[in-house]
N, C-alpha and C. Protein backbone atom coordinates (compact mmCIF):
# COMPACT_ATOMS: atom_id res chain seq x y z
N UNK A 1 78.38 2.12 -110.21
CA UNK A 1 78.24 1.20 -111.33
C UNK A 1 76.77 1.01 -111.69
N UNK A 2 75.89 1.03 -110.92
CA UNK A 2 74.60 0.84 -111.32
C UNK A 2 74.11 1.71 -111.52
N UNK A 3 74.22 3.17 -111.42
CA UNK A 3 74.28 4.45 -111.73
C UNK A 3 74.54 4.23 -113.56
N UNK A 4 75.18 4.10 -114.12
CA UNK A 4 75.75 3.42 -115.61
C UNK A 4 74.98 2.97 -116.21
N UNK A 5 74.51 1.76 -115.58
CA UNK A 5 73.41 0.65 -116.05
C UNK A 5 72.09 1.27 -115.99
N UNK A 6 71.97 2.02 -115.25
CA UNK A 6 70.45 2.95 -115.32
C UNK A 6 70.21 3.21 -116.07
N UNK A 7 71.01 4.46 -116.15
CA UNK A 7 71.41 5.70 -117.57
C UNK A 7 71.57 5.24 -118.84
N UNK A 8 72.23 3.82 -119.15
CA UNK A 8 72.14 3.01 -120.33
C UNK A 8 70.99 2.58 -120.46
N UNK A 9 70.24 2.09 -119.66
CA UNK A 9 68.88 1.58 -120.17
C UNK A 9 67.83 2.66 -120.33
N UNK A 10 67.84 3.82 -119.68
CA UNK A 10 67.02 4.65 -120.27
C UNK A 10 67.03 5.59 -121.42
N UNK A 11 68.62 5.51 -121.60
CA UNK A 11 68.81 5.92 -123.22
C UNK A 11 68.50 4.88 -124.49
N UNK A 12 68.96 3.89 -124.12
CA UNK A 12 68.44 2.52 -125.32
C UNK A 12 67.16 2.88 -125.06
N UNK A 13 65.88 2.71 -123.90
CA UNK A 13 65.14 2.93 -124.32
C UNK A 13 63.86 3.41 -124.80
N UNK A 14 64.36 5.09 -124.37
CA UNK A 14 64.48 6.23 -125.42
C UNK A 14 64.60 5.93 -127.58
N UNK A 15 65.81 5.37 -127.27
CA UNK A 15 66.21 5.33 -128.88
C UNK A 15 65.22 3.86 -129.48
N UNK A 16 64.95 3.07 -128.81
CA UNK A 16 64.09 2.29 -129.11
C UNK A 16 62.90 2.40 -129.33
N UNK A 17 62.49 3.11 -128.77
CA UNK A 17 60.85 3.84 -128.42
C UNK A 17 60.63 4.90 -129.70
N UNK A 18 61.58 5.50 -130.33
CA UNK A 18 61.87 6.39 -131.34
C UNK A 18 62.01 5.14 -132.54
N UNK A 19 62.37 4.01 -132.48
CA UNK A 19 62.47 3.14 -133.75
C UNK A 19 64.26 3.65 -134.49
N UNK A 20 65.09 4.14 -133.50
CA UNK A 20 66.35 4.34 -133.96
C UNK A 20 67.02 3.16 -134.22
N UNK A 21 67.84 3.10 -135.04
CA UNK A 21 68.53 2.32 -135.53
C UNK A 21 70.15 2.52 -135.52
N UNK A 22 70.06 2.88 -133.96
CA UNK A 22 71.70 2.88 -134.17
C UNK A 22 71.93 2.24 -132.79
N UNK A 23 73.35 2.35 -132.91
CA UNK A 23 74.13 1.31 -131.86
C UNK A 23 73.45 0.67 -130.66
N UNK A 24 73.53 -0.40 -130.21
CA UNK A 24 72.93 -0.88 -128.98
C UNK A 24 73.98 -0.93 -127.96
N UNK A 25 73.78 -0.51 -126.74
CA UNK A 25 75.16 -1.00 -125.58
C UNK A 25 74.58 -2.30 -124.81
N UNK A 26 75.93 -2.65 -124.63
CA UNK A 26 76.39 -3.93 -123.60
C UNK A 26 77.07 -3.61 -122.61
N UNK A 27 77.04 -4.50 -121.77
CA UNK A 27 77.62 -4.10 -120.30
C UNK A 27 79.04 -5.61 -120.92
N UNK A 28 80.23 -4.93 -120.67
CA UNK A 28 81.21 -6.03 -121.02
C UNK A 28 81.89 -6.31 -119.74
N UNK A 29 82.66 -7.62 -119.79
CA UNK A 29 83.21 -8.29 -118.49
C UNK A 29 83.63 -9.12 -119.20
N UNK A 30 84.35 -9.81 -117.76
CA UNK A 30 85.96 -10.43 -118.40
C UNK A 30 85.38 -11.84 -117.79
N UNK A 31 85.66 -13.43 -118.25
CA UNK A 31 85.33 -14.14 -117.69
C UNK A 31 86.33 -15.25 -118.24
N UNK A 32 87.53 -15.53 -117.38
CA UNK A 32 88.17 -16.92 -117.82
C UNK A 32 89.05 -16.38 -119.15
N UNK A 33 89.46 -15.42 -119.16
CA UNK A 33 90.07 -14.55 -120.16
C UNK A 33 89.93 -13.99 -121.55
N UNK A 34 88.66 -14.39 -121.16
CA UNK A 34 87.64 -13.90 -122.57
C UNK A 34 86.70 -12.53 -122.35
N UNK A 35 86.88 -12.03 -123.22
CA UNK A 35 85.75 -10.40 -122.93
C UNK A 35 84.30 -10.96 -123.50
N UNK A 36 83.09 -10.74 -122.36
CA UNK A 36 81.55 -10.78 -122.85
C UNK A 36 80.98 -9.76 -122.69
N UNK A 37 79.67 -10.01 -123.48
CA UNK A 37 79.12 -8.90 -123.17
C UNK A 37 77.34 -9.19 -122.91
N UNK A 38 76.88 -8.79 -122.86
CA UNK A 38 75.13 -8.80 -122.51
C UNK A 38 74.52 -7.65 -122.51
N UNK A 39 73.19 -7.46 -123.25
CA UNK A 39 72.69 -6.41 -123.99
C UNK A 39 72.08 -5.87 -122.23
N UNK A 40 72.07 -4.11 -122.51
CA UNK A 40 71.91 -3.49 -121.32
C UNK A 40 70.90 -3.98 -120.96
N UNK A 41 69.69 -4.19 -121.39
CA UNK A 41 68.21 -3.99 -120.95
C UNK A 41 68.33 -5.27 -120.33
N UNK A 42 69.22 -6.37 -120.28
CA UNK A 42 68.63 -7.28 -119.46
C UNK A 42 69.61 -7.25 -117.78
N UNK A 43 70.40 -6.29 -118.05
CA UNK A 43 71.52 -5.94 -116.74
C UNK A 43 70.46 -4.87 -116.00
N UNK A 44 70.12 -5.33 -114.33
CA UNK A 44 69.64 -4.83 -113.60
C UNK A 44 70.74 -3.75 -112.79
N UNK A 45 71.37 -4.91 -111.83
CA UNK A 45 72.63 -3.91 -111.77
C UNK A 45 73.48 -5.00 -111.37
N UNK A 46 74.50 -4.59 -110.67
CA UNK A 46 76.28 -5.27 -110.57
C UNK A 46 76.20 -4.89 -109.15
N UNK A 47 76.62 -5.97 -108.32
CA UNK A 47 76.88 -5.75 -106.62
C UNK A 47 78.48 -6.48 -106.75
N UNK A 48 79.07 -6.42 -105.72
CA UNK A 48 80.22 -7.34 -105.22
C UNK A 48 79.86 -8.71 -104.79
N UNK A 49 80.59 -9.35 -104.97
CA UNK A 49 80.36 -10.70 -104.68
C UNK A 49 80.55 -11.11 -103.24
N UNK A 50 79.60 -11.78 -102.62
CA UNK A 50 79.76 -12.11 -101.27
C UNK A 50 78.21 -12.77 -100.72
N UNK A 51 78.49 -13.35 -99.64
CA UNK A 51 77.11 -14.12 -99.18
C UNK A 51 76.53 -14.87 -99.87
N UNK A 52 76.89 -15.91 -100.74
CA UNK A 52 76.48 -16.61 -101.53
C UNK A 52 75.75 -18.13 -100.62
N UNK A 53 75.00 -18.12 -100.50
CA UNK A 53 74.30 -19.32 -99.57
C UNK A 53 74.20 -20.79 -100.76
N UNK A 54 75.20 -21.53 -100.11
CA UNK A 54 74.91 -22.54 -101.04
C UNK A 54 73.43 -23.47 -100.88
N UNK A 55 73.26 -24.13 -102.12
CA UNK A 55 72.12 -25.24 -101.66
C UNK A 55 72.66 -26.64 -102.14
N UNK A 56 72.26 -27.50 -101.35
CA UNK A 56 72.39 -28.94 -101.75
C UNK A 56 71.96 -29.01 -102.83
N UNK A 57 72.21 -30.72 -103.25
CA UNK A 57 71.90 -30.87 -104.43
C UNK A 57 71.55 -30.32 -105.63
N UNK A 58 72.41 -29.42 -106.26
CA UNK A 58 71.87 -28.50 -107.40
C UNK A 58 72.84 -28.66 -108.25
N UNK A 59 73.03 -28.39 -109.74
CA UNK A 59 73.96 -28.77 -110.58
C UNK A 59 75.19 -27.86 -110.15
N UNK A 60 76.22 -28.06 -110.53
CA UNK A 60 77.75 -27.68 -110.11
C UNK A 60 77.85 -26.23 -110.53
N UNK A 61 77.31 -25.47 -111.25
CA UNK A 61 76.62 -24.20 -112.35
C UNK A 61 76.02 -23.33 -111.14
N UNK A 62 75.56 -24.12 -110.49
CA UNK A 62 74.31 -23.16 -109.14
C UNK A 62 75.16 -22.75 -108.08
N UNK A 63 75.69 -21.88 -107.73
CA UNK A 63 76.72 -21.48 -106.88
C UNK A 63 76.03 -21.33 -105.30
N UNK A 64 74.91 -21.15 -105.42
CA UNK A 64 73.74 -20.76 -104.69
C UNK A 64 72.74 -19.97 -104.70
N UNK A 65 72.40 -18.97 -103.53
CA UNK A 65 71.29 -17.69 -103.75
C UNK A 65 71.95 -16.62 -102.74
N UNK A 66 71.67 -15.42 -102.83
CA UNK A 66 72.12 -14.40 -102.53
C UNK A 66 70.61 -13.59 -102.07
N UNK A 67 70.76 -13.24 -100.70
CA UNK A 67 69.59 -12.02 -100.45
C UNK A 67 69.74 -10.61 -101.04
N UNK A 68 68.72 -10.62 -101.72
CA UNK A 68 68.91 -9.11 -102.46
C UNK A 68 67.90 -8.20 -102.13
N UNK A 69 67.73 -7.40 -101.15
CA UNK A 69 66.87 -6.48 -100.39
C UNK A 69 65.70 -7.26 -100.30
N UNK A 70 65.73 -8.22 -99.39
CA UNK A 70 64.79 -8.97 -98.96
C UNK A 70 64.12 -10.11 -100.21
N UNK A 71 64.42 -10.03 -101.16
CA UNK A 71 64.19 -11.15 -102.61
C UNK A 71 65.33 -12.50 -102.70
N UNK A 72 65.02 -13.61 -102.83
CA UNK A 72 66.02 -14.65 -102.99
C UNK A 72 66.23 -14.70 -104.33
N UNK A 73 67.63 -14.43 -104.99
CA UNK A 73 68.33 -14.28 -105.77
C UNK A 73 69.12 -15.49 -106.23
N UNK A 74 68.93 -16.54 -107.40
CA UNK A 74 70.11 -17.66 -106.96
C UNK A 74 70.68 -17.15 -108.16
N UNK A 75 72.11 -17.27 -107.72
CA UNK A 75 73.32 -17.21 -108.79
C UNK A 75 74.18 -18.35 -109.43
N UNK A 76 74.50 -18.42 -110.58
CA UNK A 76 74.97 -19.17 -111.61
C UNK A 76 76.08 -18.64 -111.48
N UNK A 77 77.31 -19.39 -111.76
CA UNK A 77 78.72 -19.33 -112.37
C UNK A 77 78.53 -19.62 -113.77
N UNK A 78 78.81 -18.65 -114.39
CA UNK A 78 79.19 -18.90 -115.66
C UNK A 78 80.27 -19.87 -116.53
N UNK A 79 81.06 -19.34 -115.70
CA UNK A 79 82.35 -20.73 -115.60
C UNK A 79 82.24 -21.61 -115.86
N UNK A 80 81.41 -22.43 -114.62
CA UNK A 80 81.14 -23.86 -114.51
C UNK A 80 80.04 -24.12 -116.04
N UNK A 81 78.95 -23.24 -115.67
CA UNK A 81 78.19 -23.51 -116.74
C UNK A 81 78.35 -23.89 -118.51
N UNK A 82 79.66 -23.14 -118.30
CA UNK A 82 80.20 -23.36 -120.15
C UNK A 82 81.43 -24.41 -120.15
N UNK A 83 81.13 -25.27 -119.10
CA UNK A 83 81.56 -26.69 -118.45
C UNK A 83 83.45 -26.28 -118.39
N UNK A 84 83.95 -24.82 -118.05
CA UNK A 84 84.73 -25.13 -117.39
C UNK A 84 85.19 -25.27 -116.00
N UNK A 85 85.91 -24.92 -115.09
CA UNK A 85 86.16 -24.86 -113.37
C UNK A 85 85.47 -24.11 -113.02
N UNK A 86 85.04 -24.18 -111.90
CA UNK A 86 84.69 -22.65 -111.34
C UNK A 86 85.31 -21.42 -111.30
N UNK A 87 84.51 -20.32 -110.69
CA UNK A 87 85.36 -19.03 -110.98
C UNK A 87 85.97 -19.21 -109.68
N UNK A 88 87.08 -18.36 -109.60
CA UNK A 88 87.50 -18.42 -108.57
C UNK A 88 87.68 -16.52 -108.05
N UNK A 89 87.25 -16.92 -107.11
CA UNK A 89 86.88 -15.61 -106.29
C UNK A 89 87.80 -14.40 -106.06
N UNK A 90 87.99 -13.56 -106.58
CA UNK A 90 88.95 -12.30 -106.55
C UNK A 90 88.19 -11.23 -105.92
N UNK A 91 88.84 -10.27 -105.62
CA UNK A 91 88.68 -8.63 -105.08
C UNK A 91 87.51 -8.06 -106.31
N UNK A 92 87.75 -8.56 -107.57
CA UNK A 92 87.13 -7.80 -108.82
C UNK A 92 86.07 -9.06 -109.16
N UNK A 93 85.68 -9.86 -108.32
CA UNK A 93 84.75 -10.54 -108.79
C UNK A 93 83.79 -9.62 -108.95
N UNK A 94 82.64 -9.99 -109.62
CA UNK A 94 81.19 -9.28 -109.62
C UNK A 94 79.91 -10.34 -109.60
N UNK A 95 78.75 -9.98 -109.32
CA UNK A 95 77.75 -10.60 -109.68
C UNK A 95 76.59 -9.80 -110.16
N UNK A 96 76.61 -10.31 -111.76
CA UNK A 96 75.49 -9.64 -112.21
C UNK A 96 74.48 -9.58 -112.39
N UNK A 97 73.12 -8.95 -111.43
CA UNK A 97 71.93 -9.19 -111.24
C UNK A 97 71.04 -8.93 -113.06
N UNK A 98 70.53 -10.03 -113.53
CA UNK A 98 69.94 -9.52 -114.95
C UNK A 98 68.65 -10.30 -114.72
N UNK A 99 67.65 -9.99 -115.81
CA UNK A 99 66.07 -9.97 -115.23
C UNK A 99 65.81 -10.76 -116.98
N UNK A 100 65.47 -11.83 -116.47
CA UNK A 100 64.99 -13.43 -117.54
C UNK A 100 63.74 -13.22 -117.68
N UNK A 101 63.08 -13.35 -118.58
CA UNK A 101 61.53 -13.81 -119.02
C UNK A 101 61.49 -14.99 -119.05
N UNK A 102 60.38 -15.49 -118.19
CA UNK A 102 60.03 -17.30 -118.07
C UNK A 102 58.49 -16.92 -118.12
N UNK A 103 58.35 -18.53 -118.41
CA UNK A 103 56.72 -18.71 -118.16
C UNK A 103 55.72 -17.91 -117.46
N UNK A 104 56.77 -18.01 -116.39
CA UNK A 104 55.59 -17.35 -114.80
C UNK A 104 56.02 -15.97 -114.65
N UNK A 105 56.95 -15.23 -115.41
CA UNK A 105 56.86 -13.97 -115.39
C UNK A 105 58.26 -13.71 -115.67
N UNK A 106 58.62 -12.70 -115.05
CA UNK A 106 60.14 -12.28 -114.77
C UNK A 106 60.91 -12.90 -113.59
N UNK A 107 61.81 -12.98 -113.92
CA UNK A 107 62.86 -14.15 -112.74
C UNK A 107 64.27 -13.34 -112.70
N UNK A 108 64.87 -12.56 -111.25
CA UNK A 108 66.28 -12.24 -111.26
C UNK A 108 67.38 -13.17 -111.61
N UNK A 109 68.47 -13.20 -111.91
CA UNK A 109 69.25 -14.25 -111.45
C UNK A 109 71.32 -13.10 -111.60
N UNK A 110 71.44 -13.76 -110.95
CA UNK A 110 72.90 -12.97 -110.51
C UNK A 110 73.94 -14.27 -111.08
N UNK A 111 74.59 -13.43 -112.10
CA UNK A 111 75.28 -14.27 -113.07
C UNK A 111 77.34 -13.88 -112.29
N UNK A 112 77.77 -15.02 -112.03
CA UNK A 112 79.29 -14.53 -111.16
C UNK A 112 80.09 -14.39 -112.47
N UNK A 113 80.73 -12.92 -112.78
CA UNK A 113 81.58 -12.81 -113.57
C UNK A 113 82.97 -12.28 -112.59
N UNK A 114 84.41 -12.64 -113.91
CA UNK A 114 85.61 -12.22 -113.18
C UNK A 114 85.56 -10.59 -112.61
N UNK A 115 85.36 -10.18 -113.60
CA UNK A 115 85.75 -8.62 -113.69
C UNK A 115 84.37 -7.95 -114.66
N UNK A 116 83.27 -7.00 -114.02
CA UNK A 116 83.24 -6.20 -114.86
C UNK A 116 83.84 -4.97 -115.60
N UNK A 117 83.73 -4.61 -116.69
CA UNK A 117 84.77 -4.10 -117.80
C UNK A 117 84.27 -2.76 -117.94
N UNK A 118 83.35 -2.52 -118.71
CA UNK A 118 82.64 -0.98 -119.46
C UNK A 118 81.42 -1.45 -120.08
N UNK A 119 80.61 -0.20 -120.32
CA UNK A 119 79.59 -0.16 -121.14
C UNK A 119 79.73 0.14 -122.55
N UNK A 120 79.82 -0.43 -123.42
CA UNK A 120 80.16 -0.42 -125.02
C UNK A 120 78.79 -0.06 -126.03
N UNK A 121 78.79 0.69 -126.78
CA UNK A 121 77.71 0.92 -128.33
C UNK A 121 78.82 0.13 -129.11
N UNK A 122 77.73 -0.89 -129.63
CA UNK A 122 78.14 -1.61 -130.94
C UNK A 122 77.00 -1.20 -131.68
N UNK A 123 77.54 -0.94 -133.04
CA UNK A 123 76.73 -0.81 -133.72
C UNK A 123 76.08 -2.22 -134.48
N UNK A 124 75.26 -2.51 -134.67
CA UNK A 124 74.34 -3.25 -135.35
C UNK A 124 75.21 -3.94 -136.56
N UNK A 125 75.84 -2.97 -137.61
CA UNK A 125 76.88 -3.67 -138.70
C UNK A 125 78.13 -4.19 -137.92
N UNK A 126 78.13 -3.85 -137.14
CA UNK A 126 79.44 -4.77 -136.26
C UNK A 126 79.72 -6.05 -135.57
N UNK A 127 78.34 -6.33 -135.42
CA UNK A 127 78.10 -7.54 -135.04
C UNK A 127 78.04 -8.85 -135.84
N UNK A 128 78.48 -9.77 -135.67
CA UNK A 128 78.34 -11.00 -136.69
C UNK A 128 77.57 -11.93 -136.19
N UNK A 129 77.34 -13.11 -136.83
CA UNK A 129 76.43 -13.94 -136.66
C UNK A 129 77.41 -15.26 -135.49
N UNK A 130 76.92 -15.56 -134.41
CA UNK A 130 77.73 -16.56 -133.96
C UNK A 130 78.28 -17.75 -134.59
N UNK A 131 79.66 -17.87 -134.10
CA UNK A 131 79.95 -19.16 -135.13
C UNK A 131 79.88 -20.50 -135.03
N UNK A 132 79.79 -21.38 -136.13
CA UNK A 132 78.92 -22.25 -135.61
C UNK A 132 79.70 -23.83 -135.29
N UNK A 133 81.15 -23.28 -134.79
CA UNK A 133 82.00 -24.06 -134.49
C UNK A 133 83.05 -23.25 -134.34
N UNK A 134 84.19 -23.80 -133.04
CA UNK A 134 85.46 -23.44 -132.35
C UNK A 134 85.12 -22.52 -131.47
N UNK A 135 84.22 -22.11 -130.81
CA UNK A 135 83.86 -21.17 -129.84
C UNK A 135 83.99 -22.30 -128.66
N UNK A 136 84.17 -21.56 -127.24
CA UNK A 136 85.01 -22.80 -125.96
C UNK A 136 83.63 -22.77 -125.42
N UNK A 137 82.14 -22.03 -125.97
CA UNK A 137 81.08 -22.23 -125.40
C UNK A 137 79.88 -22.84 -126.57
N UNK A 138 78.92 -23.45 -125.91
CA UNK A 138 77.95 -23.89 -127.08
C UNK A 138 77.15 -22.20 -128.00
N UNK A 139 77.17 -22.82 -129.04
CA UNK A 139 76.32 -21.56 -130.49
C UNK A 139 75.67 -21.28 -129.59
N UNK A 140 74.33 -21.80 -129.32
CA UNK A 140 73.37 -21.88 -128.89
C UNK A 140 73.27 -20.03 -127.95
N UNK A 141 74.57 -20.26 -127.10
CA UNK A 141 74.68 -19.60 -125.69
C UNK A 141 75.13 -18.09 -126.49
N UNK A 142 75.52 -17.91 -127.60
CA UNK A 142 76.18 -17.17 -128.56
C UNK A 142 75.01 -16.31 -129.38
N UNK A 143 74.92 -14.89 -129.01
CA UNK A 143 73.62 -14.12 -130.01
C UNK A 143 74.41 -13.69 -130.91
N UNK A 144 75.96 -12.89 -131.24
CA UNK A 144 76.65 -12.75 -132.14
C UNK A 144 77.93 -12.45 -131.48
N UNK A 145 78.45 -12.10 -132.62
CA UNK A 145 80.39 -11.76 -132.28
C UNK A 145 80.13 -10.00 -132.51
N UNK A 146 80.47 -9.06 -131.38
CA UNK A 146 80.40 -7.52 -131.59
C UNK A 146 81.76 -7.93 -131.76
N UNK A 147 82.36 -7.05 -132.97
CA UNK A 147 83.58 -6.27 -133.23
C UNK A 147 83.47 -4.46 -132.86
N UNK A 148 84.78 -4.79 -131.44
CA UNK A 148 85.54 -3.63 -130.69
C UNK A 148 86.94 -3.29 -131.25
N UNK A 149 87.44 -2.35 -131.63
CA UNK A 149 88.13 -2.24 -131.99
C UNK A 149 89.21 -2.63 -132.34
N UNK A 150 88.87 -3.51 -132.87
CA UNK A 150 89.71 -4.85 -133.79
C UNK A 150 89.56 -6.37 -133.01
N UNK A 151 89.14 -5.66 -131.61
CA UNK A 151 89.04 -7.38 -131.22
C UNK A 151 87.80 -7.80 -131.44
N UNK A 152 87.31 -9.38 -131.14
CA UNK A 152 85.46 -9.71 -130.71
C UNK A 152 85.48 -10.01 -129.49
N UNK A 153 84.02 -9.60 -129.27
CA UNK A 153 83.84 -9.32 -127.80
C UNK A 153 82.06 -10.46 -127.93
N UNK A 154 81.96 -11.62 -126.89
CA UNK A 154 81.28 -12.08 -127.54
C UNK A 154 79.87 -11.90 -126.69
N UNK A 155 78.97 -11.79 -127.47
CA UNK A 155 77.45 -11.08 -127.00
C UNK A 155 76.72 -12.28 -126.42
N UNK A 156 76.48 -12.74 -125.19
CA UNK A 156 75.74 -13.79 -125.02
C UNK A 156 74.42 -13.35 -125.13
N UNK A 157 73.46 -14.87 -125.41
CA UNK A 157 72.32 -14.67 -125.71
C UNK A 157 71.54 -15.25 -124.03
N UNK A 158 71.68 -14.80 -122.66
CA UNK A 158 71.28 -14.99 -121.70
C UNK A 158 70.43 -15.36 -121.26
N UNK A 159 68.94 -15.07 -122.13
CA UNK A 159 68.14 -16.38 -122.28
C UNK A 159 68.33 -18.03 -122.35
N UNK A 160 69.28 -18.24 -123.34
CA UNK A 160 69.70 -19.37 -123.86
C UNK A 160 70.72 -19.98 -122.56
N UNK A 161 71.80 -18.95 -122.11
CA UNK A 161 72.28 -20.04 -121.36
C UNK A 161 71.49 -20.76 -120.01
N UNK A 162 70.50 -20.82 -119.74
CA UNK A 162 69.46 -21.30 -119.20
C UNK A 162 68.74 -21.43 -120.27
N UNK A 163 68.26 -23.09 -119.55
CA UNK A 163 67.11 -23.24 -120.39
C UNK A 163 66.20 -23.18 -120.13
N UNK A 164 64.86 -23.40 -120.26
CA UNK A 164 63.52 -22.41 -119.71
C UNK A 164 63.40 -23.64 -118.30
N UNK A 165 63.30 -25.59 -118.96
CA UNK A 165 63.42 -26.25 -117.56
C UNK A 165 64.42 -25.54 -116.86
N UNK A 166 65.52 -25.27 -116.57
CA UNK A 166 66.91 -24.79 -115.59
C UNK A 166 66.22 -23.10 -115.19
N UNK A 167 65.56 -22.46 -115.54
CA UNK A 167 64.77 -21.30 -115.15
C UNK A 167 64.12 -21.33 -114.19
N UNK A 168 62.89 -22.98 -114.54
CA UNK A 168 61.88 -22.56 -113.63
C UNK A 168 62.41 -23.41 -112.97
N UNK A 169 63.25 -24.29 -112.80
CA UNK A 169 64.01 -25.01 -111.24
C UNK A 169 64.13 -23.70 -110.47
N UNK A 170 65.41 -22.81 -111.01
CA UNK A 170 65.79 -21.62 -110.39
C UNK A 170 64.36 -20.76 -109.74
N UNK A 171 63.45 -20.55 -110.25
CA UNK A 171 62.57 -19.73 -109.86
C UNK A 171 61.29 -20.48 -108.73
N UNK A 172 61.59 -21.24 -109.07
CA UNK A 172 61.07 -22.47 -107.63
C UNK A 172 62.24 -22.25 -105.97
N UNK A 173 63.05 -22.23 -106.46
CA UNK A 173 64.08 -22.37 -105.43
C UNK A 173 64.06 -20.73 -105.17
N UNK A 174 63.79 -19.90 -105.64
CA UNK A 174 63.46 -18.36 -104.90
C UNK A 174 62.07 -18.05 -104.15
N UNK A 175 60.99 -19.29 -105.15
CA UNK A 175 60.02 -19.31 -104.27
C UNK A 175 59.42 -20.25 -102.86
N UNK A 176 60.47 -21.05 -103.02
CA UNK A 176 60.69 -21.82 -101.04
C UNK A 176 61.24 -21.33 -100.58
N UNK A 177 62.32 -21.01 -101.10
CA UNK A 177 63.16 -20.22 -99.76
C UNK A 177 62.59 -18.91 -99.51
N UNK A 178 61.96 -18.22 -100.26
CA UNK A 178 61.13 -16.67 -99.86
C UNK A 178 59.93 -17.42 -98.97
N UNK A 179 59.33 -18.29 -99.05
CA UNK A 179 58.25 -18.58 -98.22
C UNK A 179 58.65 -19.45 -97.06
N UNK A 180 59.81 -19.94 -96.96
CA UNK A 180 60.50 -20.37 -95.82
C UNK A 180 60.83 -19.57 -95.00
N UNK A 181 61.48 -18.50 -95.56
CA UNK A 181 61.82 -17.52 -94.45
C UNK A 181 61.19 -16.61 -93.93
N UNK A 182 59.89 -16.52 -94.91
CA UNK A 182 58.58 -15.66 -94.72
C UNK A 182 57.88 -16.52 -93.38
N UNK A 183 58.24 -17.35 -93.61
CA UNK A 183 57.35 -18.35 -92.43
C UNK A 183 58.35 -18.50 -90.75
N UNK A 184 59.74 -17.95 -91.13
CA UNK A 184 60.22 -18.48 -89.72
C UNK A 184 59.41 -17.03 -88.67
């Protein structure tokens, strides 16, 4: 699977680097019975879900952190975050490692989806503008609606569902616990 996500990001950007103007891919997944999607370049890669170290006191959204070849990784439920239940843990869970721009640089964070799905080209005219009411998540969290072959598949804007404060909490909490454990 991360084999996929490679190969997608070095073709986008290839075609980007050229100033092409055609289709962009998303990595799609299933979450709470809705299909999403998130633009390749910010999907690092996809592991299985497991070892999730919780932390105290953190909003209900923060599932915990995950060691990722020696880097502290904290992961978000998406679920919770678009204020419904948590996910609940299956064989096809995933967690998807994607790479945020903040203040202080680049920040991992491993987002828990149900199921990842496929890698999709939407083209650019296929996409709509998010709507700006009846969606079960805030606009805000919404970059547009890709139309897949007759269905919508909806494109989060992954920046947005963090907010830059909820970032650099997260990126604080990778940097104690990396220097905590650097120190035992």
């Amino acid at each position: 699977m991360t084999q996929i996500v490679a190969s997608g990001k070095q073709a986008v950007s290839a075609k980007q680097a050229a100033g092409d103007d055609s289709p962009q891919q998303y990595l799609t997944f299933s979450l709470g019975g809705e299909v999403f999607a998130l633009g390749i370049l910010n999907v690092k890669e996809i592991i299985e879900f497991g070892n999730v170290t919780e932390i105290p006191m953190m909003p209900a959204f923060i599932r915990g952190v995950i060691n990722l070849r020696g880097a502290v990784v904290p992961v978000i439920d998406l679920s919770a975050r678009f204020g419904g239940k948590a996910s609940t843990i299956s064989r096809r869970t995933c967690i998807v490692i994607v790479e945020l721009e903040s203040e202080d640089g680049k920040q991992d964070l491993g987002v828990i989806v149900d199921a990842v799905n496929e890698v999709l080209e939407i083209p650019r005219t296929e996409i709509e503008p998010p709507p700006s009411f009846g969606a079960k998540i805030r606009a805000d969290f919404i970059k547009g609606m890709g139309k897949v072959e007759g269905r919508f598949v909806i494109i989060l804007n992954i920046e947005r569902v963090l907010s830059t404060e909820e970032i650099a909490m997260l990126a604080r909490i990778g940097d104690d616990d990396g220097s905590t454990a650097n120190a035992e």
